[in-house]
PDB file of N, CA and C in Angstrom:
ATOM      1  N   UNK A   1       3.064 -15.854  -2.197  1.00  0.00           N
ATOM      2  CA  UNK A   1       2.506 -16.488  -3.381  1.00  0.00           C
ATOM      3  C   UNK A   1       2.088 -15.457  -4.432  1.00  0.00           C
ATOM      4  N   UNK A   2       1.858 -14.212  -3.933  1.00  0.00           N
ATOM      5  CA  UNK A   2       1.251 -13.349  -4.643  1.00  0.00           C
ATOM      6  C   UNK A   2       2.307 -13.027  -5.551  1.00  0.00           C
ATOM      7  N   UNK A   3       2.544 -12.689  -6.632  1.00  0.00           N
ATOM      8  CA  UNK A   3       3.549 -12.165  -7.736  1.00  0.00           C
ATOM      9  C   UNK A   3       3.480 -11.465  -8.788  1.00  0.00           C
ATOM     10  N   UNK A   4       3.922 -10.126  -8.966  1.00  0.00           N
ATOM     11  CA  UNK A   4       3.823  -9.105  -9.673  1.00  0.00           C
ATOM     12  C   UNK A   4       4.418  -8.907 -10.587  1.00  0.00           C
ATOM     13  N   UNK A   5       5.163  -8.824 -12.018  1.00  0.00           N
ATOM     14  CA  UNK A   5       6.088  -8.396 -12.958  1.00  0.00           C
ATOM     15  C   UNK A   5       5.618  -7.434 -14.247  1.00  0.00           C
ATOM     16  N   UNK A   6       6.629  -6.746 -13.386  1.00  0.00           N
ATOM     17  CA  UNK A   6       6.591  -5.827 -14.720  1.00  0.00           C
ATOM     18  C   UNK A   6       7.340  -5.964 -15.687  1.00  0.00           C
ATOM     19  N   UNK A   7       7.322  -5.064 -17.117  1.00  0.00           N
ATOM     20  CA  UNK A   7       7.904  -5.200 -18.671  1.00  0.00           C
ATOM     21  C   UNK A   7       7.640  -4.076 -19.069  1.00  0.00           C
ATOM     22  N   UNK A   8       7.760  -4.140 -19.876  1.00  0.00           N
ATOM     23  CA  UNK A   8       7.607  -3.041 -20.887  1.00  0.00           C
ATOM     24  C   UNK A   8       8.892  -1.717 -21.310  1.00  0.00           C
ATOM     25  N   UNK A   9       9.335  -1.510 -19.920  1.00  0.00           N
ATOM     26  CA  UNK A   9      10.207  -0.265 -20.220  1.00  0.00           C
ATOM     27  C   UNK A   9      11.404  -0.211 -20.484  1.00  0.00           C
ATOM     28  N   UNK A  10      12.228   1.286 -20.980  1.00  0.00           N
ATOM     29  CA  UNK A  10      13.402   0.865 -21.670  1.00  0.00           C
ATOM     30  C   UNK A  10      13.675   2.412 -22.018  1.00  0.00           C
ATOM     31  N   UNK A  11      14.722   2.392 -23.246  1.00  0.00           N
ATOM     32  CA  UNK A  11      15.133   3.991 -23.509  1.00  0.00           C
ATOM     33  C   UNK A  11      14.202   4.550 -24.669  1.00  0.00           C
ATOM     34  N   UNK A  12      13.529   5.752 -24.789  1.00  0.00           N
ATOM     35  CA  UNK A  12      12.701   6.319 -25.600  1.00  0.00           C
ATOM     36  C   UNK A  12      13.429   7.523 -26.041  1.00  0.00           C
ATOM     37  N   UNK A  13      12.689   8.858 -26.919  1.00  0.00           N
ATOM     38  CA  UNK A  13      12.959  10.097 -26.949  1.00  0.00           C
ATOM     39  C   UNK A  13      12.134  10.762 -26.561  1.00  0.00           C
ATOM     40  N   UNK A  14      12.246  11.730 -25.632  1.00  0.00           N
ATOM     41  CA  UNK A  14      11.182  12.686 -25.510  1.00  0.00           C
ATOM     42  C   UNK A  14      10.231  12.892 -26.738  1.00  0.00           C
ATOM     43  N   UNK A  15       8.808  12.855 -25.557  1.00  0.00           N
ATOM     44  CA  UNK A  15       8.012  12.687 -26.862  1.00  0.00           C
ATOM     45  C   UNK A  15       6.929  11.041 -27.434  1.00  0.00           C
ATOM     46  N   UNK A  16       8.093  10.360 -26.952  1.00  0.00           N
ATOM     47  CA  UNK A  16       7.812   9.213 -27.447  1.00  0.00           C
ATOM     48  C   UNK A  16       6.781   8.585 -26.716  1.00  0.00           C
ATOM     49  N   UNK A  17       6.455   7.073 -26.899  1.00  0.00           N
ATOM     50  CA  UNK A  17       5.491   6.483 -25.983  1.00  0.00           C
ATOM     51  C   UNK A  17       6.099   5.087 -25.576  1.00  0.00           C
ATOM     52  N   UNK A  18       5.420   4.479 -24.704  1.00  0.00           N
ATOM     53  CA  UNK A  18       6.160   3.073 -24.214  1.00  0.00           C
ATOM     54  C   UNK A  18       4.534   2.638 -23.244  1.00  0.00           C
ATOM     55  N   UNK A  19       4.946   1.517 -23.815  1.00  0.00           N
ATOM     56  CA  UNK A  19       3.732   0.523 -22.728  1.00  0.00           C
ATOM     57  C   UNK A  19       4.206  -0.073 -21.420  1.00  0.00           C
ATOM     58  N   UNK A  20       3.675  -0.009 -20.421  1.00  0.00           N
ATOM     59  CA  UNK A  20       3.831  -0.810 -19.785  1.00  0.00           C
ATOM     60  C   UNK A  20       3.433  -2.035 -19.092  1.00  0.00           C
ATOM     61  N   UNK A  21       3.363  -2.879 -18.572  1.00  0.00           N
ATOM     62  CA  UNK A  21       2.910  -4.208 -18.120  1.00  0.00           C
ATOM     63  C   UNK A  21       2.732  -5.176 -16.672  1.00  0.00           C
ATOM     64  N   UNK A  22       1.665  -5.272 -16.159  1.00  0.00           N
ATOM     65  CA  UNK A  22       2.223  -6.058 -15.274  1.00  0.00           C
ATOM     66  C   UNK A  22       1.340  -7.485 -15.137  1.00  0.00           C
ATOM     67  N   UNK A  23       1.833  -8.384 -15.211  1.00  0.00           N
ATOM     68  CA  UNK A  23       1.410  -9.417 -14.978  1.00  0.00           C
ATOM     69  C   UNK A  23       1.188  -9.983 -13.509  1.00  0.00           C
ATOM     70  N   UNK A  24      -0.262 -10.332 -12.877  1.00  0.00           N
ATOM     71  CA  UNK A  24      -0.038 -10.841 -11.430  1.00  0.00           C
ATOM     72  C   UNK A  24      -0.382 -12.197 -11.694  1.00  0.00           C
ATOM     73  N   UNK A  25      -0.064 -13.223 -10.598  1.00  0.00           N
ATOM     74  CA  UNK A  25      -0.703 -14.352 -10.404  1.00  0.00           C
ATOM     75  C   UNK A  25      -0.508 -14.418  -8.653  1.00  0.00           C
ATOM     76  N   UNK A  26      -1.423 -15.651  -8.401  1.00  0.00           N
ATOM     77  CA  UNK A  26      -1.373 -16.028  -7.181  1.00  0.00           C
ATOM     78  C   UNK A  26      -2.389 -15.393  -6.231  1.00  0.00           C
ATOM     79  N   UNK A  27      -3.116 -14.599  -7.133  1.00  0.00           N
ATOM     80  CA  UNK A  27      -3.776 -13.455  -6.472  1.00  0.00           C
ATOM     81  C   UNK A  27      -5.308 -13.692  -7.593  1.00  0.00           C
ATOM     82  N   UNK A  28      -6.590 -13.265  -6.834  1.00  0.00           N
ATOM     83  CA  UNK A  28      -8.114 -12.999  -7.235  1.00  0.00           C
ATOM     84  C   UNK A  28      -7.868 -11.634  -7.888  1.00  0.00           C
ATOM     85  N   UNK A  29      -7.258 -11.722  -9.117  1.00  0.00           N
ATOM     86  CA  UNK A  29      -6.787  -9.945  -9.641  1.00  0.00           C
ATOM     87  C   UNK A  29      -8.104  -9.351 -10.051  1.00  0.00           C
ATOM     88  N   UNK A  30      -9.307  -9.964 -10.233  1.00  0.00           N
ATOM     89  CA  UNK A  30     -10.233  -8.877 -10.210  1.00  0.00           C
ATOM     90  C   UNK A  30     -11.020  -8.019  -8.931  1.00  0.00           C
ATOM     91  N   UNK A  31     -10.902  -8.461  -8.033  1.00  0.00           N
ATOM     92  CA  UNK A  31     -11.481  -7.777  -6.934  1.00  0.00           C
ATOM     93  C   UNK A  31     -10.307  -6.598  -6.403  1.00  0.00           C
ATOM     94  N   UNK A  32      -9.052  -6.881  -7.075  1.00  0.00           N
ATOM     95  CA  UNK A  32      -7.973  -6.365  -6.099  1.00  0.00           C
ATOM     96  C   UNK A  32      -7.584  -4.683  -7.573  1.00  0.00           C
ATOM     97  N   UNK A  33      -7.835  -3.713  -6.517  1.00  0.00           N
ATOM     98  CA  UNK A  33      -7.305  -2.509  -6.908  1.00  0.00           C
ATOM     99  C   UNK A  33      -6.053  -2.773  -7.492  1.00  0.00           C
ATOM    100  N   UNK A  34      -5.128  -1.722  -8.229  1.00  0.00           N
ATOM    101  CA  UNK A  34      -4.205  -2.317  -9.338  1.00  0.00           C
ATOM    102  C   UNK A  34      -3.671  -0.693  -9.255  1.00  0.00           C
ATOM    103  N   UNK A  35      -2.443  -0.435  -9.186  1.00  0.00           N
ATOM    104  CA  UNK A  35      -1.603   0.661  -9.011  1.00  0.00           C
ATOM    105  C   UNK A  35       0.099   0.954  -9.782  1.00  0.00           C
ATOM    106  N   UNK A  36       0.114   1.923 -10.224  1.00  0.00           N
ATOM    107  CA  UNK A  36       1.658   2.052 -11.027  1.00  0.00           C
ATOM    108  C   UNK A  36       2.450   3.125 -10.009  1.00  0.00           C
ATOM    109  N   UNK A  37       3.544   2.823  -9.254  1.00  0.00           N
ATOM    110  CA  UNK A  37       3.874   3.726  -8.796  1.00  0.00           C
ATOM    111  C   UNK A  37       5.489   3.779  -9.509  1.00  0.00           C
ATOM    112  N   UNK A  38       6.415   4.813  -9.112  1.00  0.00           N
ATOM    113  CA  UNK A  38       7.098   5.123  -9.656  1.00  0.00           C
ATOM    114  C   UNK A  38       8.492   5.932  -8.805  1.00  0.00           C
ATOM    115  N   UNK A  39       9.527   5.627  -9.033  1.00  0.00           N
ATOM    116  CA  UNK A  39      10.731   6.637  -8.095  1.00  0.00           C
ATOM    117  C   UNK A  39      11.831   6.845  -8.825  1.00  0.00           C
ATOM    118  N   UNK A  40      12.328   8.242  -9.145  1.00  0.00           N
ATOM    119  CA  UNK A  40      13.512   8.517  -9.677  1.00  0.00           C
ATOM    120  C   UNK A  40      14.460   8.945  -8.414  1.00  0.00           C
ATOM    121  N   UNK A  41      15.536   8.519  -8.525  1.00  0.00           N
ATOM    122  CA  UNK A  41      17.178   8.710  -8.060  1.00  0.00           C
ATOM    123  C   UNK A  41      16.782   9.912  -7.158  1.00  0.00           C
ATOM    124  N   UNK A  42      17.079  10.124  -5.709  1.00  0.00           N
ATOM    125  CA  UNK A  42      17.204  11.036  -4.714  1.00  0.00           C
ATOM    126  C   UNK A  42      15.051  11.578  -4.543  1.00  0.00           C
ATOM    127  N   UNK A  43      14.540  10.871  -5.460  1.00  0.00           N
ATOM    128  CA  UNK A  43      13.365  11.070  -4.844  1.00  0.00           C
ATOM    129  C   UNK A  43      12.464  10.004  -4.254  1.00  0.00           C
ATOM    130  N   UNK A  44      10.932  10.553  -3.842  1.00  0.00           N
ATOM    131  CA  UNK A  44      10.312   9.882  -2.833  1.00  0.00           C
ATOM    132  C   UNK A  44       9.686   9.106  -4.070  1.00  0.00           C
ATOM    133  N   UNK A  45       9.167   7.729  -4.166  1.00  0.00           N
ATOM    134  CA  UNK A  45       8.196   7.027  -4.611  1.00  0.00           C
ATOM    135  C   UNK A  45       7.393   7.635  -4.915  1.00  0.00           C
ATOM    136  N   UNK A  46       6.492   7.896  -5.795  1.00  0.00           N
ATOM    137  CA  UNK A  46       5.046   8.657  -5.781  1.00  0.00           C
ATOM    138  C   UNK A  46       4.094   7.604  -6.690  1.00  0.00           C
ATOM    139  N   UNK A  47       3.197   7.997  -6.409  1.00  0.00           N
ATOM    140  CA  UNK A  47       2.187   7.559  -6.696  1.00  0.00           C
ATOM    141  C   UNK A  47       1.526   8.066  -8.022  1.00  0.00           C
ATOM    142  N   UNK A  48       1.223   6.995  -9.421  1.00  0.00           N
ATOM    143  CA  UNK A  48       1.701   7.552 -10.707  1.00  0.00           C
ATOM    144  C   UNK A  48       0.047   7.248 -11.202  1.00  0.00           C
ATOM    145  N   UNK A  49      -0.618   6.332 -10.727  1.00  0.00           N
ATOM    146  CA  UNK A  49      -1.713   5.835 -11.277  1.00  0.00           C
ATOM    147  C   UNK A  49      -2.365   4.597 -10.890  1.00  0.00           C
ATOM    148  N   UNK A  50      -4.083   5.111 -10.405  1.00  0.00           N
ATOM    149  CA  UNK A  50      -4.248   3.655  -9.836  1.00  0.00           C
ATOM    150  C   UNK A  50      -5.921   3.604 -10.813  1.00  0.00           C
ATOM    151  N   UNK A  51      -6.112   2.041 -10.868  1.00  0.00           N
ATOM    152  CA  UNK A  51      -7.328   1.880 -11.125  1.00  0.00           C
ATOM    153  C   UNK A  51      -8.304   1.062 -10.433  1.00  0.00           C
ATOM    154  N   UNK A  52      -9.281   1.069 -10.306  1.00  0.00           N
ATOM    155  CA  UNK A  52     -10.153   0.548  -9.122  1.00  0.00           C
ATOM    156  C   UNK A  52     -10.566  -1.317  -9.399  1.00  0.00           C
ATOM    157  N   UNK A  53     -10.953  -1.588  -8.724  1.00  0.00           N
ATOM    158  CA  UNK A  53     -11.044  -3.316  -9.233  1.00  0.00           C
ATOM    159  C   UNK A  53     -12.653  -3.583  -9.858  1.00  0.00           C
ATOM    160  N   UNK A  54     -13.031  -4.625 -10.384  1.00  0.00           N
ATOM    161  CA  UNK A  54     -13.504  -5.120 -11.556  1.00  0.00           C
ATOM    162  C   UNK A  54     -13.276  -4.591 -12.587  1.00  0.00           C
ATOM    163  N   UNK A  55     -14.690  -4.789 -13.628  1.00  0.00           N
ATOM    164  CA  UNK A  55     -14.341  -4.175 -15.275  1.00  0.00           C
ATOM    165  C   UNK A  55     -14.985  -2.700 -15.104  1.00  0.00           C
ATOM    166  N   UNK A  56     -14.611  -2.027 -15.845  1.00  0.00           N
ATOM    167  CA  UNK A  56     -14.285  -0.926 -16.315  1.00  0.00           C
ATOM    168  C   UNK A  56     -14.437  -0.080 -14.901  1.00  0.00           C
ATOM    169  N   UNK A  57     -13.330  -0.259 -14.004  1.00  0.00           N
ATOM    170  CA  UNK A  57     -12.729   0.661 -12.973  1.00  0.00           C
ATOM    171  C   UNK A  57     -12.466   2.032 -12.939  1.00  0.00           C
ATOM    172  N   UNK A  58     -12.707   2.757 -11.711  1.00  0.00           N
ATOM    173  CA  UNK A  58     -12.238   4.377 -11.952  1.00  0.00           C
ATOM    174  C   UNK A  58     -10.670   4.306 -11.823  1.00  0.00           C
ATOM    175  N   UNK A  59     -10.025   5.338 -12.143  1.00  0.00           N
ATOM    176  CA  UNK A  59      -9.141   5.667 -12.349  1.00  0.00           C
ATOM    177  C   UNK A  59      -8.575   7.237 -11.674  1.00  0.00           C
ATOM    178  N   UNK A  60      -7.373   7.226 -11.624  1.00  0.00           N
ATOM    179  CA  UNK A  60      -6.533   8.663 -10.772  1.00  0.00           C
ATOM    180  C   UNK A  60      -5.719   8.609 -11.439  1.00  0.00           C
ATOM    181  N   UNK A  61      -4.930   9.422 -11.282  1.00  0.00           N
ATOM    182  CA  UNK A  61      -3.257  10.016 -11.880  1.00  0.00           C
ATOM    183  C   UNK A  61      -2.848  10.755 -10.785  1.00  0.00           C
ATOM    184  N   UNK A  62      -1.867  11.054 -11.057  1.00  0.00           N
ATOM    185  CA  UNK A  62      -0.993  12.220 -10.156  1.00  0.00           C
ATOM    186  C   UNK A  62      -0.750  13.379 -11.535  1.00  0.00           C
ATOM    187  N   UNK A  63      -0.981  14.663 -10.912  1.00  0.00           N
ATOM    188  CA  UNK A  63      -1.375  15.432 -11.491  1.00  0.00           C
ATOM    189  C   UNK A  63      -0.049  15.804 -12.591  1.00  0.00           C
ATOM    190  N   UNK A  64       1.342  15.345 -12.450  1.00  0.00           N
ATOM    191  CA  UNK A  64       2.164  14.948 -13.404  1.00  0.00           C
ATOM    192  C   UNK A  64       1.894  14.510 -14.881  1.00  0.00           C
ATOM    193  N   UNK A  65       1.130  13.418 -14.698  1.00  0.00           N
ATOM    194  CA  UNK A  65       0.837  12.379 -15.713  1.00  0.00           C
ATOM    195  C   UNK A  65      -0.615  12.836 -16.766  1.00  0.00           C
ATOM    196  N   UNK A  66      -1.809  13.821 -15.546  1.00  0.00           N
ATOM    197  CA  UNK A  66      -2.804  13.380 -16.340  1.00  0.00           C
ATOM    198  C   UNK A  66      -2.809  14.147 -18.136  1.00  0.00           C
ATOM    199  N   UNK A  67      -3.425  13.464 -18.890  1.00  0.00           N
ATOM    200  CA  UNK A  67      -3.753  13.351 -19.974  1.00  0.00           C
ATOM    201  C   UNK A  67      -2.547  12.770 -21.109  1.00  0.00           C
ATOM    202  N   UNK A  68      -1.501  12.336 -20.250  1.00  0.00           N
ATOM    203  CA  UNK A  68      -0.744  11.933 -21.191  1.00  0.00           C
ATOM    204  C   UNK A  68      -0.701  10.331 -21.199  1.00  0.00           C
ATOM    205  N   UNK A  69      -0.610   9.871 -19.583  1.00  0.00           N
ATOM    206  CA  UNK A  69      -0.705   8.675 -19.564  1.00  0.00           C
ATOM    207  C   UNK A  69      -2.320   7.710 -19.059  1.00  0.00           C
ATOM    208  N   UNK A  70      -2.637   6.590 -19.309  1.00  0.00           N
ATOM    209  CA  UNK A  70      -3.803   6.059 -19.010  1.00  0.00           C
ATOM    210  C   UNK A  70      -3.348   4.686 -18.335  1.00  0.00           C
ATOM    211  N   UNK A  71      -4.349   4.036 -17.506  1.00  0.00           N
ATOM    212  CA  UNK A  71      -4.092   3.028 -16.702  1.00  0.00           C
ATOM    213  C   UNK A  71      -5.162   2.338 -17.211  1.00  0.00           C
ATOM    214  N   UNK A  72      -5.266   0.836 -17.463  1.00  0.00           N
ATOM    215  CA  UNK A  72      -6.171   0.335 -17.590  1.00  0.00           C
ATOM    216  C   UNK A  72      -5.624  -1.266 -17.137  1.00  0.00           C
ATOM    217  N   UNK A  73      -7.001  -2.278 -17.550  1.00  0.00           N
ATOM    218  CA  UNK A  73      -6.499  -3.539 -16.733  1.00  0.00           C
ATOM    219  C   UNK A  73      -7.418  -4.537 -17.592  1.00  0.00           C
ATOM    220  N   UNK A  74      -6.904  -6.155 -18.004  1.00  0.00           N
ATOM    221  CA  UNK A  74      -6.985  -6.914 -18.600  1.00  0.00           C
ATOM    222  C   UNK A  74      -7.762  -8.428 -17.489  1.00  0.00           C
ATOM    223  N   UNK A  75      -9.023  -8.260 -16.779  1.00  0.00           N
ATOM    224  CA  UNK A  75      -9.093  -9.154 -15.400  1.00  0.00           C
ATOM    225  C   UNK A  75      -8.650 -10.814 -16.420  1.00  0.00           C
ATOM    226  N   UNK A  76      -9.044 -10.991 -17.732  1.00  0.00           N
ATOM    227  CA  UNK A  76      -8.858 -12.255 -17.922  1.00  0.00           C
ATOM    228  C   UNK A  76      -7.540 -12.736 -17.860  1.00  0.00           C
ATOM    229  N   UNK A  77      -6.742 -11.505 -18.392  1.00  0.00           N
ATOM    230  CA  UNK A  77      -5.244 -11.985 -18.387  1.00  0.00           C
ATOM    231  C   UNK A  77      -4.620 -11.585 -17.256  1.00  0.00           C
ATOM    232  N   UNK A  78      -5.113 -11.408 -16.276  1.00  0.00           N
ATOM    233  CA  UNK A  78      -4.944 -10.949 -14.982  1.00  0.00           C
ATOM    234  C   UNK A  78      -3.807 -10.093 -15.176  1.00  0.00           C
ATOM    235  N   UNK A  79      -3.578  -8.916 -15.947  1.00  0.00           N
ATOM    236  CA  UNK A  79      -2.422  -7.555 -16.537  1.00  0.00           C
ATOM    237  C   UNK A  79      -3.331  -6.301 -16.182  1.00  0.00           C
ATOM    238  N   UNK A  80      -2.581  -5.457 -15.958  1.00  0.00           N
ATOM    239  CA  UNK A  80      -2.644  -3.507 -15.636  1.00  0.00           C
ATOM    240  C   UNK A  80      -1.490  -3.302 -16.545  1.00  0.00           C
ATOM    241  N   UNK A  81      -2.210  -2.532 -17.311  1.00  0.00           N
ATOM    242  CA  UNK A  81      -0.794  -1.826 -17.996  1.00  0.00           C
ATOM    243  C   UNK A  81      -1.046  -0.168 -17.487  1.00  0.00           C
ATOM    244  N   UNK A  82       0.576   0.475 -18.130  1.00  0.00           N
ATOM    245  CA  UNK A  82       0.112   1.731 -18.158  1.00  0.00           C
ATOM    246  C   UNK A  82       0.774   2.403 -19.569  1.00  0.00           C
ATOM    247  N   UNK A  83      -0.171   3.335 -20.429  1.00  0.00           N
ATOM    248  CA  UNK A  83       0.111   3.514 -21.597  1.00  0.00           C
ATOM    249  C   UNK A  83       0.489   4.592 -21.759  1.00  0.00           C
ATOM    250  N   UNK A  84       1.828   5.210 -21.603  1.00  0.00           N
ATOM    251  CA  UNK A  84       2.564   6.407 -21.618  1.00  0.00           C
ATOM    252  C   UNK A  84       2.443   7.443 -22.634  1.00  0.00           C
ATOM    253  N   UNK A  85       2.401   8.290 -23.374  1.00  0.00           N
ATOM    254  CA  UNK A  85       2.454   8.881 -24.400  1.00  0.00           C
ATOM    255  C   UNK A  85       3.184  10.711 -23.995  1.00  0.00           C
ATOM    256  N   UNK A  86       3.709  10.950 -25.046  1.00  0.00           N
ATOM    257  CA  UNK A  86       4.357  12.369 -24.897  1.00  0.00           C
ATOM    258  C   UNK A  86       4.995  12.489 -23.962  1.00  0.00           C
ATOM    259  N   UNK A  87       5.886  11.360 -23.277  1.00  0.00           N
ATOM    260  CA  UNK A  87       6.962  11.219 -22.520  1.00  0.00           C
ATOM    261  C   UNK A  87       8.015  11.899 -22.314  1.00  0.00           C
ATOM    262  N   UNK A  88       8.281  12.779 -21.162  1.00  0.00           N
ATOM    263  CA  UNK A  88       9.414  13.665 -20.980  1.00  0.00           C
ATOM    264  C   UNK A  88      10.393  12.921 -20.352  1.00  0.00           C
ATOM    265  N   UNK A  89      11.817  13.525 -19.980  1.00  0.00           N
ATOM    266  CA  UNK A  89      12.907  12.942 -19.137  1.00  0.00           C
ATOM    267  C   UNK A  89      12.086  13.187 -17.849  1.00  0.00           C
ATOM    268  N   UNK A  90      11.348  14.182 -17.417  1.00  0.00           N
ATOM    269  CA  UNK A  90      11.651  14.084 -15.841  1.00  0.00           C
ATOM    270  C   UNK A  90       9.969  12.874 -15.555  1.00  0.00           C
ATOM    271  N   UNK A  91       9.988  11.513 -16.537  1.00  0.00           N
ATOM    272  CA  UNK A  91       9.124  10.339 -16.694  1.00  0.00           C
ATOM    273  C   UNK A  91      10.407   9.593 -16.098  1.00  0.00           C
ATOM    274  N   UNK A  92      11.319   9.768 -15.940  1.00  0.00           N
ATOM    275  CA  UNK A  92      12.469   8.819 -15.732  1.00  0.00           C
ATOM    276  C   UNK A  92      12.308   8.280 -14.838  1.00  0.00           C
ATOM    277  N   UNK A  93      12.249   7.371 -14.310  1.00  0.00           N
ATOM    278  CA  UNK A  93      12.480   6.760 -13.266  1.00  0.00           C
ATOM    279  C   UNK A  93      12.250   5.029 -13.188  1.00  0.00           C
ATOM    280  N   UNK A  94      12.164   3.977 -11.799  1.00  0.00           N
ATOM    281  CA  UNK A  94      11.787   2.881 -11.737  1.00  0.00           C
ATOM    282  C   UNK A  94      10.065   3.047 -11.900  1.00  0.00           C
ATOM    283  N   UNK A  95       9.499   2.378 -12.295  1.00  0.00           N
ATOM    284  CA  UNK A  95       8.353   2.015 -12.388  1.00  0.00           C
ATOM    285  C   UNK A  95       7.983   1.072 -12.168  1.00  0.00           C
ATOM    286  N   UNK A  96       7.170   1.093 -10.529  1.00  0.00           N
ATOM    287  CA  UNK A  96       6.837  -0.693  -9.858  1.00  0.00           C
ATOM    288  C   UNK A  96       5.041  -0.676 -10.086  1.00  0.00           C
ATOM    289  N   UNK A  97       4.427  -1.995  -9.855  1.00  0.00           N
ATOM    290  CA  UNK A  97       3.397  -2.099  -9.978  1.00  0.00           C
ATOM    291  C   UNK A  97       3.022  -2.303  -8.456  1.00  0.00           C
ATOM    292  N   UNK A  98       1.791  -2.230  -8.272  1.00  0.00           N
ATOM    293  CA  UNK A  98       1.521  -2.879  -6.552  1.00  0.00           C
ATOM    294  C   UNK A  98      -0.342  -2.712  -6.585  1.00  0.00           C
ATOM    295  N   UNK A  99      -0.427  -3.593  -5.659  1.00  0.00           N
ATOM    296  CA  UNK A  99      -1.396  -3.995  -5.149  1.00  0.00           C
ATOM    297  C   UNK A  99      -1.982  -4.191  -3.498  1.00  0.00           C
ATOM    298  N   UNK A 100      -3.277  -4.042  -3.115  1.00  0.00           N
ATOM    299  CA  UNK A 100      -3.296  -4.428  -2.110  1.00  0.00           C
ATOM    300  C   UNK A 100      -4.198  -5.533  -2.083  1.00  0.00           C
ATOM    301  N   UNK A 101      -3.188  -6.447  -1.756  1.00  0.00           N
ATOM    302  CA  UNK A 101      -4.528  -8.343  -2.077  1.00  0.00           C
ATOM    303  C   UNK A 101      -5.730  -8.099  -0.983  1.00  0.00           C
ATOM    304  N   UNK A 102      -6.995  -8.331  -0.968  1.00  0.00           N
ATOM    305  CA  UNK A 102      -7.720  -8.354  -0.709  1.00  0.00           C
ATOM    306  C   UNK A 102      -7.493  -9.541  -0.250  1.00  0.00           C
ATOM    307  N   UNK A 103      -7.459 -10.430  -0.621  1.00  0.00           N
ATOM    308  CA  UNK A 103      -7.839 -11.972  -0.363  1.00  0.00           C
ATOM    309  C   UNK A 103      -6.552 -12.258   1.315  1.00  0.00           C
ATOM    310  N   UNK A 104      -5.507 -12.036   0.940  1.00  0.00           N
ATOM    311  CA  UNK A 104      -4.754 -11.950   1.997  1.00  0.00           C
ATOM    312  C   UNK A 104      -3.994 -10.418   2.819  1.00  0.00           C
ATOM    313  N   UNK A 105      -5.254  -9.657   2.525  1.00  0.00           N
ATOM    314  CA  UNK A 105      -4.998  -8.473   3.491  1.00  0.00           C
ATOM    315  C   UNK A 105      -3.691  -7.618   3.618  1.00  0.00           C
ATOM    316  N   UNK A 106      -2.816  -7.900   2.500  1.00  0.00           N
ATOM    317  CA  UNK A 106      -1.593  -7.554   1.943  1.00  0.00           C
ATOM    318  C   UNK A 106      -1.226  -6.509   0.873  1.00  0.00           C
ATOM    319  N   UNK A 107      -0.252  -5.456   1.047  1.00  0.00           N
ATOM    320  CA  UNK A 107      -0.082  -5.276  -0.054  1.00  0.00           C
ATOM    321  C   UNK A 107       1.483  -5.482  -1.124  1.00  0.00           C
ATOM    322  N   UNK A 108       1.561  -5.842  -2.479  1.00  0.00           N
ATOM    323  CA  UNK A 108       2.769  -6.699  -2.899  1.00  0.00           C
ATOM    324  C   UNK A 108       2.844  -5.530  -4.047  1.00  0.00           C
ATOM    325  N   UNK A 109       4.305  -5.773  -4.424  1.00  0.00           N
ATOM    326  CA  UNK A 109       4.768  -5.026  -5.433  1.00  0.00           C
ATOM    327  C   UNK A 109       5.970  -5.755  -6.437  1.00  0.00           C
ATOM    328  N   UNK A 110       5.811  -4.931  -7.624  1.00  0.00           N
ATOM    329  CA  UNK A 110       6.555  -6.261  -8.399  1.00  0.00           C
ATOM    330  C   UNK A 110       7.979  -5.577  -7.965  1.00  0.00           C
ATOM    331  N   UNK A 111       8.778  -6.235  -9.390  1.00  0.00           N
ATOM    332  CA  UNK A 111      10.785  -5.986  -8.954  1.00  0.00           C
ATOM    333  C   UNK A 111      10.761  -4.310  -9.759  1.00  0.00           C
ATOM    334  N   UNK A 112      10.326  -4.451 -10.832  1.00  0.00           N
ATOM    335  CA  UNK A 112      10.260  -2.736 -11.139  1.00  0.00           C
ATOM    336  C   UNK A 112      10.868  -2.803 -12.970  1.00  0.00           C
ATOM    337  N   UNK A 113      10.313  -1.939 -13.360  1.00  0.00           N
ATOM    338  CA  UNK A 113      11.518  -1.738 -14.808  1.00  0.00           C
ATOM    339  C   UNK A 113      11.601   0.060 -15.274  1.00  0.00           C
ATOM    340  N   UNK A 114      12.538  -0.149 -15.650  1.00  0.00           N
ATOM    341  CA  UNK A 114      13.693   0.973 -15.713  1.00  0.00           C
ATOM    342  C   UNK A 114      13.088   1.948 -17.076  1.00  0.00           C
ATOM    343  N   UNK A 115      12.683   2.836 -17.004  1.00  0.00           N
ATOM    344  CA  UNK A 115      11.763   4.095 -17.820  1.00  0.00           C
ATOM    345  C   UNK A 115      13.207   5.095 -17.715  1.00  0.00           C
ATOM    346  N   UNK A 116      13.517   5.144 -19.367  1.00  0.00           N
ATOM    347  CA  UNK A 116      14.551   6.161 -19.048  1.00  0.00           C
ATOM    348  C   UNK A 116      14.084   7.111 -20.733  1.00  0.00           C
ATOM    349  N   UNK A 117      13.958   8.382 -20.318  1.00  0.00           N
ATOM    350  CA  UNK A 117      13.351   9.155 -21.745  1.00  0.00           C
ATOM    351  C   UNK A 117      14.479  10.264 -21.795  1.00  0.00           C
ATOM    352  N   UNK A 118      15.419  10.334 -22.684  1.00  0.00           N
ATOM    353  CA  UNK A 118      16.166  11.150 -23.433  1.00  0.00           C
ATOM    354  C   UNK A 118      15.916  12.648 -23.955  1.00  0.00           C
ATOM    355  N   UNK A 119      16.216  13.311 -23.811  1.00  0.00           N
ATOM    356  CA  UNK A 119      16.133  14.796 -24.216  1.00  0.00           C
ATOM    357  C   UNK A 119      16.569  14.924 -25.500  1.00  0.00           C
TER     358      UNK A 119
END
């Protein structure tokens, strides 16, 4: 029941910025931690950015990302985005959202969207 989707991504130029999005339902999205992870072609998944649950949550990066990108979260519109800026190619990759539901002791991830930044 739980359901994740992401949006936002697409082709940029180095440099550039892109939002990203995820919409949950089916799920108590304010109690539940909120995470951007991420995998390019022949690599491992990593872990891109998480933020903690209620309003104004802590936050991590992977030491890749910090100061360029920010994670934040919308509990009314039950959305996490993540707000990219000064985007390089090696940003390329799928970009999934995920969660671990609290409510059903689970954790779900959306289908993913495609971050591709140009040189």
């Amino acid at each position: 029941q739980v359901q994740l989707v992401e949006s936002g991504g697409g082709l940029v130029q180095a440099g550039g910025s892109l939002r990203l999005s995820c919409a949950a339902s089916g799920t108590i999205f304010s109690i539940n931690a909120m995470a951007w992870y991420r995998q390019a072609p022949g690599k491992q998944r990593e872990l891109v950015a998480r933020i903690s649950s209620g309003t104004g949550g802590s936050t991590n990066y992977a030491d890749s990302v910090k100061g360029r990108f920010t994670i934040f979260r919308d509990n009314a519109k039950k959305t996490v985005y993540l707000q990219m800026n000064s985007l390089k190619p090696e940003d390329t990759a799928v970009y999934y959202c995920n969660t671990f539901d609290v409510q059903w002791g689970k954790d779900y991830w959306g289908q993913g969207t495609q971050v591709t930044v140009s040189s």
